[in-house]
Structure formats: C-alpha cells, structure tokens
Protein backbone atom coordinates (compact mmCIF):
# COMPACT_ATOMS: atom_id res chain seq x y z
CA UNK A 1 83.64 239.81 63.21
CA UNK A 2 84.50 242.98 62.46
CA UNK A 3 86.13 244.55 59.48
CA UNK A 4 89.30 242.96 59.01
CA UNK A 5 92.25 245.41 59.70
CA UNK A 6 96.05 245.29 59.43
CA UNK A 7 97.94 243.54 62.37
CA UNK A 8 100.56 246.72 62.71
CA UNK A 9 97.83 248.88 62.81
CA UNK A 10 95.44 247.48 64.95
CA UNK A 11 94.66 248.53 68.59
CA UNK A 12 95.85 245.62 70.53
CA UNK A 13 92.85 245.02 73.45
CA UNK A 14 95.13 242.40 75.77
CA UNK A 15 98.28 240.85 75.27
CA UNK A 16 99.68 237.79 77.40
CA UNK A 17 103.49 238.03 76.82
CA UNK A 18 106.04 235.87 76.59
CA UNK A 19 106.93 234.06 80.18
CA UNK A 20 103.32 233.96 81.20
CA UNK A 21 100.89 231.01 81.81
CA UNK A 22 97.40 230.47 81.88
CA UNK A 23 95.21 227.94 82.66
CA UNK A 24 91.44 227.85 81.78
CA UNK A 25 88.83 229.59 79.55
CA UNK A 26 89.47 233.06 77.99
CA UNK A 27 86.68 234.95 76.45
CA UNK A 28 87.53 238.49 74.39
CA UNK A 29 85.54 240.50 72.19
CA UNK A 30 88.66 242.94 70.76
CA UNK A 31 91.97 241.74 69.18
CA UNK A 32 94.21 239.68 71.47
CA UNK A 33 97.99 238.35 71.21
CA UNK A 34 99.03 235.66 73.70
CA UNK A 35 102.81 234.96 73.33
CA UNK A 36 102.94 233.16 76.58
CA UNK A 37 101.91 229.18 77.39
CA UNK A 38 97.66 228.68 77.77
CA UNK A 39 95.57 225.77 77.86
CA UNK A 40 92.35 225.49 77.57
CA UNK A 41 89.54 227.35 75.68
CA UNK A 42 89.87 230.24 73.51
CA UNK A 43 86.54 231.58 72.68
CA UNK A 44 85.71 235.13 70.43
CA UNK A 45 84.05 236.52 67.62
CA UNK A 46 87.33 239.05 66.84
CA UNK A 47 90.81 238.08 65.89
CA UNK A 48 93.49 235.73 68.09
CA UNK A 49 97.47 236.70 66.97
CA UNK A 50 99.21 233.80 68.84
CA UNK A 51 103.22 234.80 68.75
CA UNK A 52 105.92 232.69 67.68
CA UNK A 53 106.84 232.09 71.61
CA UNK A 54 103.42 230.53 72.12
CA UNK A 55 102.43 227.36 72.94
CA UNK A 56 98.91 226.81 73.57
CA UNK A 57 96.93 223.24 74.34
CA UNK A 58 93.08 223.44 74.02
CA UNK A 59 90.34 224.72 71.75
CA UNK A 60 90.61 227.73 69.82
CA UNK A 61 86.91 229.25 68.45
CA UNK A 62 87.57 232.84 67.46
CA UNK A 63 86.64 234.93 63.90
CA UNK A 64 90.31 234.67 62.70
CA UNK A 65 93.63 233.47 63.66
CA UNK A 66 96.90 234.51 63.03
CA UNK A 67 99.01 231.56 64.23
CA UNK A 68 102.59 231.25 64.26
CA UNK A 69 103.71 229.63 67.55
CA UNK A 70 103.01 225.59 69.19
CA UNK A 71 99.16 224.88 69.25
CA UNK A 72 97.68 221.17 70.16
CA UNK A 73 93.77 220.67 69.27
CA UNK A 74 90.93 222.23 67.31
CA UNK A 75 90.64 225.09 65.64
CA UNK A 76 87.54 226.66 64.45
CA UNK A 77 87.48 229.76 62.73
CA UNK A 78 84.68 231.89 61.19
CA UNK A 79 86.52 233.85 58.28
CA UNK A 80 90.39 232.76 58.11
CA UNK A 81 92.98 230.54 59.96
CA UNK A 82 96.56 231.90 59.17
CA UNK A 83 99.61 229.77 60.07
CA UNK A 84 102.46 231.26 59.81
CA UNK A 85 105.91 229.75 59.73
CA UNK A 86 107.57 228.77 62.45
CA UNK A 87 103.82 227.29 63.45
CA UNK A 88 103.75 223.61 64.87
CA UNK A 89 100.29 222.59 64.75
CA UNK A 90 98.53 219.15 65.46
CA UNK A 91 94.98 218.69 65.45
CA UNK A 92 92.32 219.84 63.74
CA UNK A 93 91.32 223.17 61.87
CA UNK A 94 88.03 224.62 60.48
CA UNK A 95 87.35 227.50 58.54
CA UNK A 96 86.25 228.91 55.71
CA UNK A 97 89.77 230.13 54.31
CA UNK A 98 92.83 228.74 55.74
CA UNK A 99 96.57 229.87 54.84
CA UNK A 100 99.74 228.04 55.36
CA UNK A 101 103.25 229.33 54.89
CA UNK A 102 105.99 227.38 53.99
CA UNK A 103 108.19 225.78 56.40
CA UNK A 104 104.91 225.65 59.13
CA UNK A 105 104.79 222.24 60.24
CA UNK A 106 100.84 220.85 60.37
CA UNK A 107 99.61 217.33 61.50
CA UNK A 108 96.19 216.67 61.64
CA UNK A 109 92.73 217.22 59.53
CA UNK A 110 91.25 220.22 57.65
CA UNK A 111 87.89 221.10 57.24
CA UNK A 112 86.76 223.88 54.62
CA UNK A 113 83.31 225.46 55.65
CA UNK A 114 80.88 227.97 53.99
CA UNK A 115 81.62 232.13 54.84
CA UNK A 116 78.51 232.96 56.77
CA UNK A 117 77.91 235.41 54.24
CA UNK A 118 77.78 233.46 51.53
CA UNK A 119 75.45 231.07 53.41
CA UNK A 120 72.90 233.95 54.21
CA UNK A 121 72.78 234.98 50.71
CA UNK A 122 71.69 231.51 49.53
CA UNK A 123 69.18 231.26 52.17
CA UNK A 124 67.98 234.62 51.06
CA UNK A 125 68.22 233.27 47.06
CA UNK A 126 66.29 229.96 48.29
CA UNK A 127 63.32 232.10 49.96
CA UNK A 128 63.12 235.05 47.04
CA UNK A 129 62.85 237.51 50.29
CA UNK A 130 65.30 240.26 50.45
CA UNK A 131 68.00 240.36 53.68
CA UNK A 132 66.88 242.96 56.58
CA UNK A 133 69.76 245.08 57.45
C-alpha cells in the first residue's frame, strides 16, 4: 500500500456514486469510493472509502478501508479497517488495526493480524540477515 494520505486530499482514481449498481468482481490499484449498491468481490492493495449511501454484499480485500455505509461479509484488510458511524456491518473483519466509532452498529467476528512490516522485521531478527531494499 502506499503511503497513507488524507481522504480530502487525495486524488480520487474512480468513484461509483450514489444510485448506481454493480454486480461482480472489481479490481483497483488507486483510491476508490463506491457510494452506490455492489456485490461481490472487492479486491486491491490501495484504499476502499465506501460512502454512507453504500450498501455492499461480498468480500472486501483491499490495504485499508474507510467504511461508513451497509456492508454484509468479510473484510480483510492489510493496514487498517475504519468504520465509521452510521456503518452497519455483519460479518467478519481482519486487519491489523481496526477503528470503530461510536454509534456504528457491528455484528460479527474480529480478527487482529500482524502489520506486514512488523512480520518482515522478525523474520529478518530470526535469520540475523539484514532486509534488501
């Protein structure tokens, strides 16, 4: 993922307003905001805003998420999951840091993992060889 930036700021890549519908896989690379109804899979290594107008039914695998609409499933997330209120969220959510306002309503199971960067600097404590950049 890449440096983490603020949401006002940032450069927008595609956005799926409110109205629209969408059925399948969606793949992205850039930061996205869907405000309109999806389901299916959600897959990146960037950042996923999902709007307070979305409702989304599926799989969500992205670097962060910024979630503050209706979501039904799993969540995995590489750096930070970040409901926001009004979020309605049942399922399950993974990630290394996970944030939940008050008033967001959340049903289901959380599972805390190890940053990636934290895990490579173990590995490279474990082996006594220094990380290639």
């Amino acid at each position: 993922m890449k440096k983490p930036i603020a949401i006002d700021k940032a450069d927008i890549k595609a956005f799926l307003g409110p109205g629209s519908r969408f059925e399948g896989k969606l793949n992205f690379d850039e930061l996205v905001r869907l405000d309109g109804v999806f389901s299916g899979e959600i897959t990146s290594t960037d950042t996923l805003i999902v709007g307070e107008t979305a409702e989304i039914d599926g799989s969500i695998d992205v670097g962060a998420l910024i979630l503050s609409g209706r979501f039904k499933g799993g969540i995995k997330a590489t750096t930070l999951v970040d409901l926001r209120a009004p979020a309605q969220v049942e399922g399950t959510i993974e990630a290394a840091s996970i944030k939940i306002a008050e008033k967001v309503i959340f049903n289901g199971e959380i599972k805390m993992t190890t940053p990636q960067k934290i895990v490579a600097d173990i590995k490279t404590k474990e082996t006594g060889k220094q990380k290639i950049k």
